[in-house]
Protein backbone atom coordinates (compact mmCIF):
# COMPACT_ATOMS: atom_id res chain seq x y z
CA UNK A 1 4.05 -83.71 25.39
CA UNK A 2 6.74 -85.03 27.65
CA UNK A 3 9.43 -82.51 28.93
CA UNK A 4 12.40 -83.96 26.49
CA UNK A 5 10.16 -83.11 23.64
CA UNK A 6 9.66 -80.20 21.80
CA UNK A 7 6.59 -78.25 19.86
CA UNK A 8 7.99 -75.94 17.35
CA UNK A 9 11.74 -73.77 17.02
CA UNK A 10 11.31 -71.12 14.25
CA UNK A 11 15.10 -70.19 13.37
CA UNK A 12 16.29 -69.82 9.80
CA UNK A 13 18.98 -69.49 7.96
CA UNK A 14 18.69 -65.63 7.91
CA UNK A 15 19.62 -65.76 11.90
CA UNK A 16 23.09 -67.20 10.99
CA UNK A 17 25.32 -64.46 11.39
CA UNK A 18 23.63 -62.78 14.70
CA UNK A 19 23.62 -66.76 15.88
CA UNK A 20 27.32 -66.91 14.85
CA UNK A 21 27.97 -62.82 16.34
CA UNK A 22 26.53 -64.36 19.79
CA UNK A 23 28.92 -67.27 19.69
CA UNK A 24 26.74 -69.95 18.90
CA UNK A 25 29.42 -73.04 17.33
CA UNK A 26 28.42 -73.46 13.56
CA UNK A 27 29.45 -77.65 12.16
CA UNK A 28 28.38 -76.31 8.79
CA UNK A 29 28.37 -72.61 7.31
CA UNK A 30 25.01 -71.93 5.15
CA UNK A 31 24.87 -74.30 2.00
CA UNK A 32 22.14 -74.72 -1.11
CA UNK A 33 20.38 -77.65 -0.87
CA UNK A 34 17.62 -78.69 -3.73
CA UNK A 35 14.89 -77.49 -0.83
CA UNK A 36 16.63 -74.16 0.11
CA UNK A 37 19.76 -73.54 2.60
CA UNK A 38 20.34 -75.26 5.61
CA UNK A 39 23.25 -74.43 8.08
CA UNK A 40 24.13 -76.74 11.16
CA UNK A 41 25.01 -76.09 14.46
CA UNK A 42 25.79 -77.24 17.92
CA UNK A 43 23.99 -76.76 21.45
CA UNK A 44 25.59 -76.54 24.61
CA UNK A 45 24.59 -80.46 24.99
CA UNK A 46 26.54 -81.69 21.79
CA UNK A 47 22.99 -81.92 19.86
CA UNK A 48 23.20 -81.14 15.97
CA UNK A 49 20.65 -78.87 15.03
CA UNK A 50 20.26 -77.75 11.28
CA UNK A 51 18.67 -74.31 10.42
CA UNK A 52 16.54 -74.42 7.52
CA UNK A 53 15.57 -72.11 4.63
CA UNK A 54 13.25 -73.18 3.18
CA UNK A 55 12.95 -72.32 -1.01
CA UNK A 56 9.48 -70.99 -2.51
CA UNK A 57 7.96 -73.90 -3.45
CA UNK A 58 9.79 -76.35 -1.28
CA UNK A 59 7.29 -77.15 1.46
């Protein structure tokens, strides 16, 4: 593994609002999609990073 990659982040959609409480900058507010919810947001380097939700079934 080189340092620019990374393993694993475990953050879901259930996070959003103490993400959003803490000031994290959201692109894209929590929305259904046909696999569950996903909600985007931006890190302090411009990167897009989507939170997913995954639905029962979907993975």
């Amino acid at each position: 593994m080189t340092p620019q990659s990374i393993a694993h982040i475990a953050l879901v959609v259930r996070d959003y609002e103490d993400l959003k409480a803490k000031g994290v900058t959201f692109e894209r507010a929590p929305k259904k999609a046909p696999y569950g919810t996903v909600a985007v947001f931006r890190d302090l380097y411009g990167t897009l990073w989507d939170l997913v939700q995954f639905s029962d079934g979907a993975r």
